[in-house]
C-alpha atoms as a PDB file:
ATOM      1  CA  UNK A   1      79.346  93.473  81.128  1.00  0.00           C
ATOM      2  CA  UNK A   2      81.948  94.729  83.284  1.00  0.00           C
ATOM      3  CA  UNK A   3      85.681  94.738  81.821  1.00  0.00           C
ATOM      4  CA  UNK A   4      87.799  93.659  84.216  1.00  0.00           C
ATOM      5  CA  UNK A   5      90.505  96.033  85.341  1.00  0.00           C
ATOM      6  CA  UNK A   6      93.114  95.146  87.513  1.00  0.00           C
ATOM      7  CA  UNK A   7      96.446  95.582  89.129  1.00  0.00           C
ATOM      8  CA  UNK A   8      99.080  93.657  89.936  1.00  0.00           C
ATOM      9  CA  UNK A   9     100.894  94.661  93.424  1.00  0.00           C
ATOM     10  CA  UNK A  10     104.075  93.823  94.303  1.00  0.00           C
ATOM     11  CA  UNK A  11     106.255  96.747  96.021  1.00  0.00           C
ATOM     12  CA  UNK A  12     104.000  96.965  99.025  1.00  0.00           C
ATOM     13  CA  UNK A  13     106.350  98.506 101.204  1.00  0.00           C
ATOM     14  CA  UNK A  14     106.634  98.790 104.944  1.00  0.00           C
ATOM     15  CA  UNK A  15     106.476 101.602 107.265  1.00  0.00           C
ATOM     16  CA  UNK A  16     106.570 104.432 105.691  1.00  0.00           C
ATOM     17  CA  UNK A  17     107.146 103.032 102.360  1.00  0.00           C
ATOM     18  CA  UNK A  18     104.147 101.309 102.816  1.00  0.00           C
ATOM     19  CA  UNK A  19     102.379 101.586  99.403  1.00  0.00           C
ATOM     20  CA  UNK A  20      98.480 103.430 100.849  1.00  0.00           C
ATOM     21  CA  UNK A  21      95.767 100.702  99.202  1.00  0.00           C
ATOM     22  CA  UNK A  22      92.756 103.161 100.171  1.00  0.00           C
ATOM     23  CA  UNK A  23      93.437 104.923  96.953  1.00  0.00           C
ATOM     24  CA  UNK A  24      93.359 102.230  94.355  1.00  0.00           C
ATOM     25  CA  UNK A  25      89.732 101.166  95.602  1.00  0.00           C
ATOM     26  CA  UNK A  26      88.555 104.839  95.836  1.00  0.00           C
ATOM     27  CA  UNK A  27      86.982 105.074  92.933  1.00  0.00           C
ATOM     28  CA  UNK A  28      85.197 102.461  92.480  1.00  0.00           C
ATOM     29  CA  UNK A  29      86.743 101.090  89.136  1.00  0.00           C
ATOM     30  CA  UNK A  30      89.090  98.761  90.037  1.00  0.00           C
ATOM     31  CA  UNK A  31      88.226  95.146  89.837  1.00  0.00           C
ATOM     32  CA  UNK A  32      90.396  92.868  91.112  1.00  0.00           C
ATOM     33  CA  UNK A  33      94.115  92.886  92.715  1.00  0.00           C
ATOM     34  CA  UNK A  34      96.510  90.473  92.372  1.00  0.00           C
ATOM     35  CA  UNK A  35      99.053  90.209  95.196  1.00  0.00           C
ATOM     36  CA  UNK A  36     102.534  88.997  93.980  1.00  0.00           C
ATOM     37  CA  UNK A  37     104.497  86.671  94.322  1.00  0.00           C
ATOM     38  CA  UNK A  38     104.078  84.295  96.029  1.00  0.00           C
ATOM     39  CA  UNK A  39     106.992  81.314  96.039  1.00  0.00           C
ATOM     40  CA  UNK A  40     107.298  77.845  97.776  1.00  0.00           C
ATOM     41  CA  UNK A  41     110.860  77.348  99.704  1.00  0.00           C
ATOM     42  CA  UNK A  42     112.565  74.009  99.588  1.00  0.00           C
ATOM     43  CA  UNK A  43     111.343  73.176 102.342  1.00  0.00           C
ATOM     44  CA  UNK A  44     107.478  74.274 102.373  1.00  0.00           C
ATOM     45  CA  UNK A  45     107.841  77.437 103.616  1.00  0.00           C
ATOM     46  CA  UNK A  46     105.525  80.293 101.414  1.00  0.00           C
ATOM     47  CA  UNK A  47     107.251  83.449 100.971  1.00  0.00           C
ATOM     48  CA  UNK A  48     105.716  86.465  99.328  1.00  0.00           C
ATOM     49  CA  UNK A  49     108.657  88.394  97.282  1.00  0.00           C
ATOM     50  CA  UNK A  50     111.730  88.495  99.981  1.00  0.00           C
ATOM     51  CA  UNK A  51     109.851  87.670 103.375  1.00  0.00           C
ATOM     52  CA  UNK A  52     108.148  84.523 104.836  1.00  0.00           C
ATOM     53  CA  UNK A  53     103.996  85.256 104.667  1.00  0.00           C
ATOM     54  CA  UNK A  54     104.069  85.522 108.357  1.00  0.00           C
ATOM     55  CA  UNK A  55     107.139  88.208 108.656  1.00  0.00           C
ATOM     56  CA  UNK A  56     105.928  91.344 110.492  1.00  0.00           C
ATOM     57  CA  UNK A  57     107.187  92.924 107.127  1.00  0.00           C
ATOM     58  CA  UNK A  58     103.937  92.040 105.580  1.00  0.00           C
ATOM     59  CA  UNK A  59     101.598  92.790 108.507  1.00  0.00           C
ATOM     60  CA  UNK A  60      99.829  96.070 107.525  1.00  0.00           C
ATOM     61  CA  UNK A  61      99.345  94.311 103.783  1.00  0.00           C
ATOM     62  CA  UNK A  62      97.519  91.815 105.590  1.00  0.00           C
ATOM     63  CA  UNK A  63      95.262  94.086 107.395  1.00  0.00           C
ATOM     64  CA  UNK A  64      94.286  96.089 104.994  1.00  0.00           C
ATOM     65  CA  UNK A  65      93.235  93.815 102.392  1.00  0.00           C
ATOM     66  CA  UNK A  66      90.202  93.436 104.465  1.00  0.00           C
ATOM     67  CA  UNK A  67      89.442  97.218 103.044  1.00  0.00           C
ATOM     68  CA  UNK A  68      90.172  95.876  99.598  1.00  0.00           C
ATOM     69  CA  UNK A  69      87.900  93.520  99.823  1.00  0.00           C
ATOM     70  CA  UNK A  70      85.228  94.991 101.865  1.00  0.00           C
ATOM     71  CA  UNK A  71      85.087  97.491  98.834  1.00  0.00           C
ATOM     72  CA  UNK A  72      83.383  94.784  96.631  1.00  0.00           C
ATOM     73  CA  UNK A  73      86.909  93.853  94.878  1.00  0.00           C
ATOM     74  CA  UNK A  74      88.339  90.215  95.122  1.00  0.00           C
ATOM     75  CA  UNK A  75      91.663  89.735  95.877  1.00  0.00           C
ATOM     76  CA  UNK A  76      94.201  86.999  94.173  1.00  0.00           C
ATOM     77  CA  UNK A  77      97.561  85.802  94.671  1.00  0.00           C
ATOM     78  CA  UNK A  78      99.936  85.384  91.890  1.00  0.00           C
ATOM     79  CA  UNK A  79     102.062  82.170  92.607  1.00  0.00           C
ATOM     80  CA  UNK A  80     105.542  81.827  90.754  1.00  0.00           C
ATOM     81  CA  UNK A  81     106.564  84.094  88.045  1.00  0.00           C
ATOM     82  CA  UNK A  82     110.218  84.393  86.751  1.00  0.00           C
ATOM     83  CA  UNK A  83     111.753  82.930  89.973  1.00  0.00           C
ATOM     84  CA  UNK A  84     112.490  79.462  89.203  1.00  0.00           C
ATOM     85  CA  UNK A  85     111.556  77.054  91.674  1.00  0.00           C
ATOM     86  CA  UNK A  86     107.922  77.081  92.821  1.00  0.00           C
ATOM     87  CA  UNK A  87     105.868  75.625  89.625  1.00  0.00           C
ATOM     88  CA  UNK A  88     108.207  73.116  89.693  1.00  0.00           C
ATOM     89  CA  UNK A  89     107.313  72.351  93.024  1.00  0.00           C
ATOM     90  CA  UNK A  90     103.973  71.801  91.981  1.00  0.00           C
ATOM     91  CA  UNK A  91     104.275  69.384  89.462  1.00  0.00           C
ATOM     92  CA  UNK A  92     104.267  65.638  89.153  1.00  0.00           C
ATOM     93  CA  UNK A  93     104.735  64.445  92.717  1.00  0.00           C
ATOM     94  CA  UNK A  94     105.788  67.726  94.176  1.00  0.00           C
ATOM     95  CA  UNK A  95     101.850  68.245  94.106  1.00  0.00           C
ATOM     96  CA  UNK A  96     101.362  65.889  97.565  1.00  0.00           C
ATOM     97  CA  UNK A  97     104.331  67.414  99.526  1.00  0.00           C
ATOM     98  CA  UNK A  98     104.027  71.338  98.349  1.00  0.00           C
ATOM     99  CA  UNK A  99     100.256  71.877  97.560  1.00  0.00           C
ATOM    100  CA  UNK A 100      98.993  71.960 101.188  1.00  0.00           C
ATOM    101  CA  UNK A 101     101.147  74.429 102.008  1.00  0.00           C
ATOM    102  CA  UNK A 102      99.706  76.408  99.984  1.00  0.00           C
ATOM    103  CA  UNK A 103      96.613  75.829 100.087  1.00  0.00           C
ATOM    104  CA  UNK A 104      96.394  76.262 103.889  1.00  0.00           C
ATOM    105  CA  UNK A 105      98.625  80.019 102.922  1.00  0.00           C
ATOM    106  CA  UNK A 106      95.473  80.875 100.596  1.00  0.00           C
ATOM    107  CA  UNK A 107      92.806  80.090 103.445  1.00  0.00           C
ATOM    108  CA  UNK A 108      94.844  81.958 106.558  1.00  0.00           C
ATOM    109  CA  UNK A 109      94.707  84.890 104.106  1.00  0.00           C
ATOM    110  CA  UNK A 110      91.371  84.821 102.837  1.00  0.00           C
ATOM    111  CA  UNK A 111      92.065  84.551  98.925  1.00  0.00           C
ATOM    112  CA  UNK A 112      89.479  85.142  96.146  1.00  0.00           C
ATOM    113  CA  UNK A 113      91.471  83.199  93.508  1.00  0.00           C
ATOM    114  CA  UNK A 114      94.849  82.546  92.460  1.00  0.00           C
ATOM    115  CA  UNK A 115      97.123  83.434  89.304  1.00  0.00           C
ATOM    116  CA  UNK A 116      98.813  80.283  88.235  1.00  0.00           C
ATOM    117  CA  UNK A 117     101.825  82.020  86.582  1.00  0.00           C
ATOM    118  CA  UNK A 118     104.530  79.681  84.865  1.00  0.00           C
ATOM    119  CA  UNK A 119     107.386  80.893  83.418  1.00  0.00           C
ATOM    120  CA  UNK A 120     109.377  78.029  83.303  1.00  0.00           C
ATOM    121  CA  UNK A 121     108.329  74.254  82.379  1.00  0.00           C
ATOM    122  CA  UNK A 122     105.603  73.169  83.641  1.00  0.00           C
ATOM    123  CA  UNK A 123     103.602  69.504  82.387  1.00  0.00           C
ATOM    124  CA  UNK A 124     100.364  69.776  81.052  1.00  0.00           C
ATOM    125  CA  UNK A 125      99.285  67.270  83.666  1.00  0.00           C
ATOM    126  CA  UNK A 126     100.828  68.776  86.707  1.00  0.00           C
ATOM    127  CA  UNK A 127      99.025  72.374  85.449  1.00  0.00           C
ATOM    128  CA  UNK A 128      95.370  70.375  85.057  1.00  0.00           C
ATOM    129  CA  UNK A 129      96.367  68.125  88.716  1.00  0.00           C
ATOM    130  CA  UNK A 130      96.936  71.647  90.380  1.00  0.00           C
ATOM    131  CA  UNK A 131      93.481  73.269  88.964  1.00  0.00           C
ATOM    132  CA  UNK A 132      91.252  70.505  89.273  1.00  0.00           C
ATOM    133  CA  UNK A 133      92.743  70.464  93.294  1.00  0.00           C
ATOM    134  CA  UNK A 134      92.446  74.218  93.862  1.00  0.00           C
ATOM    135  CA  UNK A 135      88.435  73.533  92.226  1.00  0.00           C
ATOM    136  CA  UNK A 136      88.408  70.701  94.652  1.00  0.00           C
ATOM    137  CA  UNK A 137      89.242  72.809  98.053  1.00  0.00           C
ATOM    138  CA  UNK A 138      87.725  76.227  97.335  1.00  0.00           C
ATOM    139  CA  UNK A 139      84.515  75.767  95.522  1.00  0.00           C
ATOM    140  CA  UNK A 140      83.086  77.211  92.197  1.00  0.00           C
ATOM    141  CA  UNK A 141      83.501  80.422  93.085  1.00  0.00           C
ATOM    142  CA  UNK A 142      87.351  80.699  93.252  1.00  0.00           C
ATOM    143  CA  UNK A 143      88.887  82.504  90.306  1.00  0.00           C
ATOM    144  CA  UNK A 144      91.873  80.581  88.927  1.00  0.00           C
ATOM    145  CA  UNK A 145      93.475  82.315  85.988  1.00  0.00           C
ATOM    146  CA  UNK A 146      96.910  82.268  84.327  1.00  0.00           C
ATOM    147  CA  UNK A 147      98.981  84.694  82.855  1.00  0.00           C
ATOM    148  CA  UNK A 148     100.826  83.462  80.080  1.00  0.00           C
ATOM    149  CA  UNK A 149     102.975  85.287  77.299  1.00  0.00           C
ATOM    150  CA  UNK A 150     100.462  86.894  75.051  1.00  0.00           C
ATOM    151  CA  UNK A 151     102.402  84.655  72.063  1.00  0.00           C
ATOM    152  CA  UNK A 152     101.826  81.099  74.055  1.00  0.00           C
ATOM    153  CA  UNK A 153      98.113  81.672  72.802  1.00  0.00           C
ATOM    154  CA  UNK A 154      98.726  82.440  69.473  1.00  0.00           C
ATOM    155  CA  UNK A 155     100.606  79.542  68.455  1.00  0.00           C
ATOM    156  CA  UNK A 156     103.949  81.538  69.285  1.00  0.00           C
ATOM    157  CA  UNK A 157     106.468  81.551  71.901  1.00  0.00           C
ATOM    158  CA  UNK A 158     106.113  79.540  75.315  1.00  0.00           C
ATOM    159  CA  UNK A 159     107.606  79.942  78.623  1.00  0.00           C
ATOM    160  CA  UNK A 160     105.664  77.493  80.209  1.00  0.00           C
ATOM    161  CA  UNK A 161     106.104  74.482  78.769  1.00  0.00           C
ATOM    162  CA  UNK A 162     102.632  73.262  78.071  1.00  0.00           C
ATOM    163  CA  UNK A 163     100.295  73.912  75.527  1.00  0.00           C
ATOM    164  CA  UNK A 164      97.586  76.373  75.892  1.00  0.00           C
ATOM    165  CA  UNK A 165      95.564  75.512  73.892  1.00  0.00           C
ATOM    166  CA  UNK A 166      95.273  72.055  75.174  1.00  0.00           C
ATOM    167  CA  UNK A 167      95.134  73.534  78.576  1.00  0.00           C
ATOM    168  CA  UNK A 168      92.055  75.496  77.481  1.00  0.00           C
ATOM    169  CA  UNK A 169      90.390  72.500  75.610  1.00  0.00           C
ATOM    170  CA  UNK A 170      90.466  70.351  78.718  1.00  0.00           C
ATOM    171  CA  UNK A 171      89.837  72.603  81.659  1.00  0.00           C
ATOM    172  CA  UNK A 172      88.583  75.801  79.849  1.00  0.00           C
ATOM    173  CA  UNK A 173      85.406  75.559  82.181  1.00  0.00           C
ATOM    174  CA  UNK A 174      87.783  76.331  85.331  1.00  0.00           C
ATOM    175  CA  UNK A 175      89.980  78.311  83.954  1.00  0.00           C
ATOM    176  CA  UNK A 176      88.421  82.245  85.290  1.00  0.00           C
ATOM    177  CA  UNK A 177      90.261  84.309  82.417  1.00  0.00           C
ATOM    178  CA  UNK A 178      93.971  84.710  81.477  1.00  0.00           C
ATOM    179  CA  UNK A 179      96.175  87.754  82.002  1.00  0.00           C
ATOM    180  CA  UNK A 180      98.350  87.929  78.798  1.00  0.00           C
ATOM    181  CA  UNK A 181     101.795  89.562  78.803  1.00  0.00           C
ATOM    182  CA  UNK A 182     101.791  91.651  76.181  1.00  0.00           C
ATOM    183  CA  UNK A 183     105.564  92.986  76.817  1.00  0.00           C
ATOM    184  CA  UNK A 184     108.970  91.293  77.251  1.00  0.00           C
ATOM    185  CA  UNK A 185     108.844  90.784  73.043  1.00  0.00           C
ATOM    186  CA  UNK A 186     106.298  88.158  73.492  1.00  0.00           C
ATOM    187  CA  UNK A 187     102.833  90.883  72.216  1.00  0.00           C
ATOM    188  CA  UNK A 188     102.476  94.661  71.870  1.00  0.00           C
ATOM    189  CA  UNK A 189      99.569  96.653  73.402  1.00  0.00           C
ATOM    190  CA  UNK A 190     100.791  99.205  71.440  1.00  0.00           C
ATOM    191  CA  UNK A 191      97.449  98.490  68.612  1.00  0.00           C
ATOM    192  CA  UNK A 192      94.857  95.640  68.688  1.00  0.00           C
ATOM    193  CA  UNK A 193      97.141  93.686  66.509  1.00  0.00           C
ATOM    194  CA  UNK A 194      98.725  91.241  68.871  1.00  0.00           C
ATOM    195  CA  UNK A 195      95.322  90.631  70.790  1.00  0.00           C
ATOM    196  CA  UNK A 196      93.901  89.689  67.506  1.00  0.00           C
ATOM    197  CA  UNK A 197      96.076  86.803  66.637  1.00  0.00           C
ATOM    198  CA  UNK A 198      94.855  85.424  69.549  1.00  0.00           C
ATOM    199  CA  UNK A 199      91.010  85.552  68.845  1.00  0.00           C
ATOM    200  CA  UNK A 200      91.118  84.889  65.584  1.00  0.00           C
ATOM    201  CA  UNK A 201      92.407  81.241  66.538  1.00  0.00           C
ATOM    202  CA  UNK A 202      89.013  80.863  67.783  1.00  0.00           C
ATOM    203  CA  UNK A 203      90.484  78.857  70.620  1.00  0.00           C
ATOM    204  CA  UNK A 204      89.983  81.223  73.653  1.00  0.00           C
ATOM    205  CA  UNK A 205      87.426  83.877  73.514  1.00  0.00           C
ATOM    206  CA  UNK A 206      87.659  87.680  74.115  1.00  0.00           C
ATOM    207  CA  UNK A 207      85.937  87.621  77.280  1.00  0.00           C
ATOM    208  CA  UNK A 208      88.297  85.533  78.436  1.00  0.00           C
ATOM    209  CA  UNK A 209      91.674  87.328  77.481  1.00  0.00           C
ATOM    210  CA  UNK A 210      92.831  90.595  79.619  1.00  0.00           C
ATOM    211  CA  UNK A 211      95.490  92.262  77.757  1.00  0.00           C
ATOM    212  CA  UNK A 212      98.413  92.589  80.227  1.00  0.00           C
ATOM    213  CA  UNK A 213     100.712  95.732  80.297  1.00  0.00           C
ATOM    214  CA  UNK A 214     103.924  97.173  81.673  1.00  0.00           C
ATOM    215  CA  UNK A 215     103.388 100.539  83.672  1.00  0.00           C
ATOM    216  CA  UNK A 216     106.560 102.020  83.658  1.00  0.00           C
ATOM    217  CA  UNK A 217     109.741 101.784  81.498  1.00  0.00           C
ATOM    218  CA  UNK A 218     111.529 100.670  84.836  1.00  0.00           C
ATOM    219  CA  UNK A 219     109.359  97.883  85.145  1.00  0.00           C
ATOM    220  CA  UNK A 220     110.813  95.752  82.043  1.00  0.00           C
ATOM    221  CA  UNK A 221     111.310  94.918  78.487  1.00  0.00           C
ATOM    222  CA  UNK A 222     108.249  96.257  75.759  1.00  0.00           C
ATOM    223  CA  UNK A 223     107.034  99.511  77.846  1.00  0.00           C
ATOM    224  CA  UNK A 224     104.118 101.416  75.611  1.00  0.00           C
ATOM    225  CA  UNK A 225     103.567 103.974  76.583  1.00  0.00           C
ATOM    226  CA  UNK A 226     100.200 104.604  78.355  1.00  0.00           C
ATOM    227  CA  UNK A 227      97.706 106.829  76.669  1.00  0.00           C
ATOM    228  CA  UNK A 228      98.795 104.453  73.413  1.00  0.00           C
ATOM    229  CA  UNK A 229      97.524 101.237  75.088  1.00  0.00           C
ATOM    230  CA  UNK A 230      94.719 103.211  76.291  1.00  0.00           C
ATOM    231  CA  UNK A 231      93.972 104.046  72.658  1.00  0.00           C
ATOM    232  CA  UNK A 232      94.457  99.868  71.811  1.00  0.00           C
ATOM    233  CA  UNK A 233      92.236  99.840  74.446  1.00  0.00           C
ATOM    234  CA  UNK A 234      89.307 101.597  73.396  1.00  0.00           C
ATOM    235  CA  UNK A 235      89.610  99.959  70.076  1.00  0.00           C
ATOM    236  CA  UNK A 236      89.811  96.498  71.658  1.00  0.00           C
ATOM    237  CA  UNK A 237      86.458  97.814  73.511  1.00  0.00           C
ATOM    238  CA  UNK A 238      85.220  98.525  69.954  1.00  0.00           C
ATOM    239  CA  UNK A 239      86.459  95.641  68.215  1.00  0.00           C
ATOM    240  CA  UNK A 240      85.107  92.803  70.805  1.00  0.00           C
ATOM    241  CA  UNK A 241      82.007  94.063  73.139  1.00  0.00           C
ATOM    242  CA  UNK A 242      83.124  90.807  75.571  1.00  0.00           C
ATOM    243  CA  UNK A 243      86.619  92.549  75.666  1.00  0.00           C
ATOM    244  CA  UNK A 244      88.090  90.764  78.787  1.00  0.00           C
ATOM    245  CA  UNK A 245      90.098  93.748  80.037  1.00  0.00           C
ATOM    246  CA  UNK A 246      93.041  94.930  81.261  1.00  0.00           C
ATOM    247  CA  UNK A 247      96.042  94.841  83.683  1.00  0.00           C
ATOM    248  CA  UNK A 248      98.919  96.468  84.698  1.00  0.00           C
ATOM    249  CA  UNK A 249     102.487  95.067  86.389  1.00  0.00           C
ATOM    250  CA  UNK A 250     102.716  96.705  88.442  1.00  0.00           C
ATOM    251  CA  UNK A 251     100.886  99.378  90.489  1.00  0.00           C
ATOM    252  CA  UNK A 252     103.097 101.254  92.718  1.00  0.00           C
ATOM    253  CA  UNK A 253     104.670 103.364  90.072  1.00  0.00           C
ATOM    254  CA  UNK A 254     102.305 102.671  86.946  1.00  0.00           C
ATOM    255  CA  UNK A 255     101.873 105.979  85.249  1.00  0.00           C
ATOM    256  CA  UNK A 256     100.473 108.633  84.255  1.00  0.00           C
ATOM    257  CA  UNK A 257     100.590 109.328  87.570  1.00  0.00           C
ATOM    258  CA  UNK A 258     104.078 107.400  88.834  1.00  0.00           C
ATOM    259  CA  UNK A 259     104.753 106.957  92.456  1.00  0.00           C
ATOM    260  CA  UNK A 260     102.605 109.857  93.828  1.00  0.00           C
ATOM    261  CA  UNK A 261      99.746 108.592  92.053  1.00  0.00           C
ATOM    262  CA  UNK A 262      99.351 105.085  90.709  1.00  0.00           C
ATOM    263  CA  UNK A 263      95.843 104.562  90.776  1.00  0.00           C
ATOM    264  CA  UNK A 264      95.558 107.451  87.630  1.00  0.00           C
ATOM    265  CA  UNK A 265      96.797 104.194  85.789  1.00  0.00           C
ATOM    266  CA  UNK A 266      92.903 102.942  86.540  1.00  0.00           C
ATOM    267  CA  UNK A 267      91.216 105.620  86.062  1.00  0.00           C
ATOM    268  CA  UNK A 268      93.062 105.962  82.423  1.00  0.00           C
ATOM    269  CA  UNK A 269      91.527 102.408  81.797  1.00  0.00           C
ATOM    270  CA  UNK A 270      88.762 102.628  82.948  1.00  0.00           C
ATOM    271  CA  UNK A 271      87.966 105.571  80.897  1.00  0.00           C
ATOM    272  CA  UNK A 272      89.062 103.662  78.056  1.00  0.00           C
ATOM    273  CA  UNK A 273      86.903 100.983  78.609  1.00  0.00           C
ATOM    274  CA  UNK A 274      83.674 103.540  78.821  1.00  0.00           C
ATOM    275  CA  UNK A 275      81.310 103.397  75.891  1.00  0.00           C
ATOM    276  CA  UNK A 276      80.335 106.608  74.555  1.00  0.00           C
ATOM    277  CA  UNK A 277      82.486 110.113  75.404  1.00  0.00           C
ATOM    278  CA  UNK A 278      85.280 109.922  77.524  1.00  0.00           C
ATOM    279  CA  UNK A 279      83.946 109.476  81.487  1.00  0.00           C
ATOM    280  CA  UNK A 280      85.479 112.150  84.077  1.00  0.00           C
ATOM    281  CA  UNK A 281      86.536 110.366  87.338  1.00  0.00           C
ATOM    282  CA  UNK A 282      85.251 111.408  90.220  1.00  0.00           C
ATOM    283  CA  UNK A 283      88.679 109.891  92.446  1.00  0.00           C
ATOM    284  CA  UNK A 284      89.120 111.092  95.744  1.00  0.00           C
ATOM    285  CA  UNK A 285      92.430 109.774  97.498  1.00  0.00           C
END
């Protein structure tokens, strides 16, 4: 099978701080990307990060993500995260007023999925009303996934508000994979440990777990450093042959290679996720 390795990209840029995509599809290795994060204003209005979708800010994003995905790698956007305000939106009777504007956001820019991310309460209800209408309005193929504190799915710590578990038990058939935080004090990729917990419940299976990672000590709370998740990597690989993956927040100054040269970050993965001796990369930027 093919591990899924993927980055989540948030510090595009603009002008020349535009963040080059050309060399995280390169190689070959990566995946998927996520793009992040994408909120719902008051008033309907999607934003991604500080700018309305639609800003010039975001233009060259927009245009090359046809590269991206003309490269054989889907593209997803990550909707919510730790800004309060848009999974709320989406729940209960929100759904009706705030869903199509989102929807029609995720057509206009030609989405292969979306990453449900809650980080603050969220109903079980609203969660499975907002899945079963993304399955709905995009078909089969659409990847929906979540990304949920690695504890949340180990009978541990929740920032969601629902369960799971549950969650799993009643939609687990539409639900793509989960992106795990492992950092933040909620898991460590820093050994196999944490990652465990989670398939020993015997709840969600490894193939459907991607062990989620901080790339930089700038980036938040529970850094490890790199070449030790890669080690919890290769173990994982080891441990679980339907390993799920892995994923980075985020990719404009993941190391080893920082700023000047984020996509190292895959090609340390990927390596980790070879079978056999280490693989040489064969990157050109």
């Amino acid at each position: 099978m093919t591990r899924r390795l993927m980055v989540y990209h948030q510090s595009h840029g603009t002008g020349a701080d535009f963040v080059e995509l050309q060399p995280m599809i390169a190689s070959g290795r990566l995946t998927q990307l996520i793009i992040a994060a994408v909120h719902i204003a008051d008033d309907g209005r999607i934003v991604l990060n500080d700018h309305d979708h639609d800003d010039p800010y975001h233009d060259r994003l927009w245009a090359e993500l046809s590269r991206v995905r003309a490269a054989g790698v889907p593209v997803l956007a990550m909707v919510g995260g730790w800004a309060p305000g848009t999974t709320d939106k989406l729940d209960g009777t929100g759904l009706a007023r705030y869903y199509p504007p989102l929807r029609d956001f995720l057509i206009r820019y030609e989405f292969d999925g979306i990453d449900i991310d809650v980080e603050q309460d969220m109903s079980l209800a609203g969660v499975i009303a907002l899945i079963d209408a993304l399955r709905a309005d995009f078909g089969p193929d659409f990847a929906i996934i979540l990304a949920p504190v690695a504890s949340a799915l180990a009978g541990g710590a929740n920032l969601s508000g629902f369960d799971y578990e549950q969650l799993y038990r009643e939609r687990g058939n539409e639900i793509a994979w989960v992106n795990a935080q492992f950092y933040s004090g909620f898991g460590s990729a820093a050994d196999p440990a944490d990652y465990g917990k989670i398939i020993e419940r015997g709840v969600y299976p490894p193939d459907k777990v991607v062990l989620g990672m901080i790339g930089n000590p700038a980036d938040g709370h529970g850094y490890v450093d790199v070449e030790r998740v890669a080690e919890s990597v290769r173990d994982l690989t080891q441990r679980y042959p339907e390993f799920g993956g892995v994923d980075v927040w985020e990719y404009f100054r993941a190391l080893p290679g920082g700023r000047s040269e984020p996509w190292r970050w895959i090609d340390l993965m990927a390596d980790a996720m070879t079978p056999g001796p280490r693989a040489t990369s064969d990157h050109q930027a």
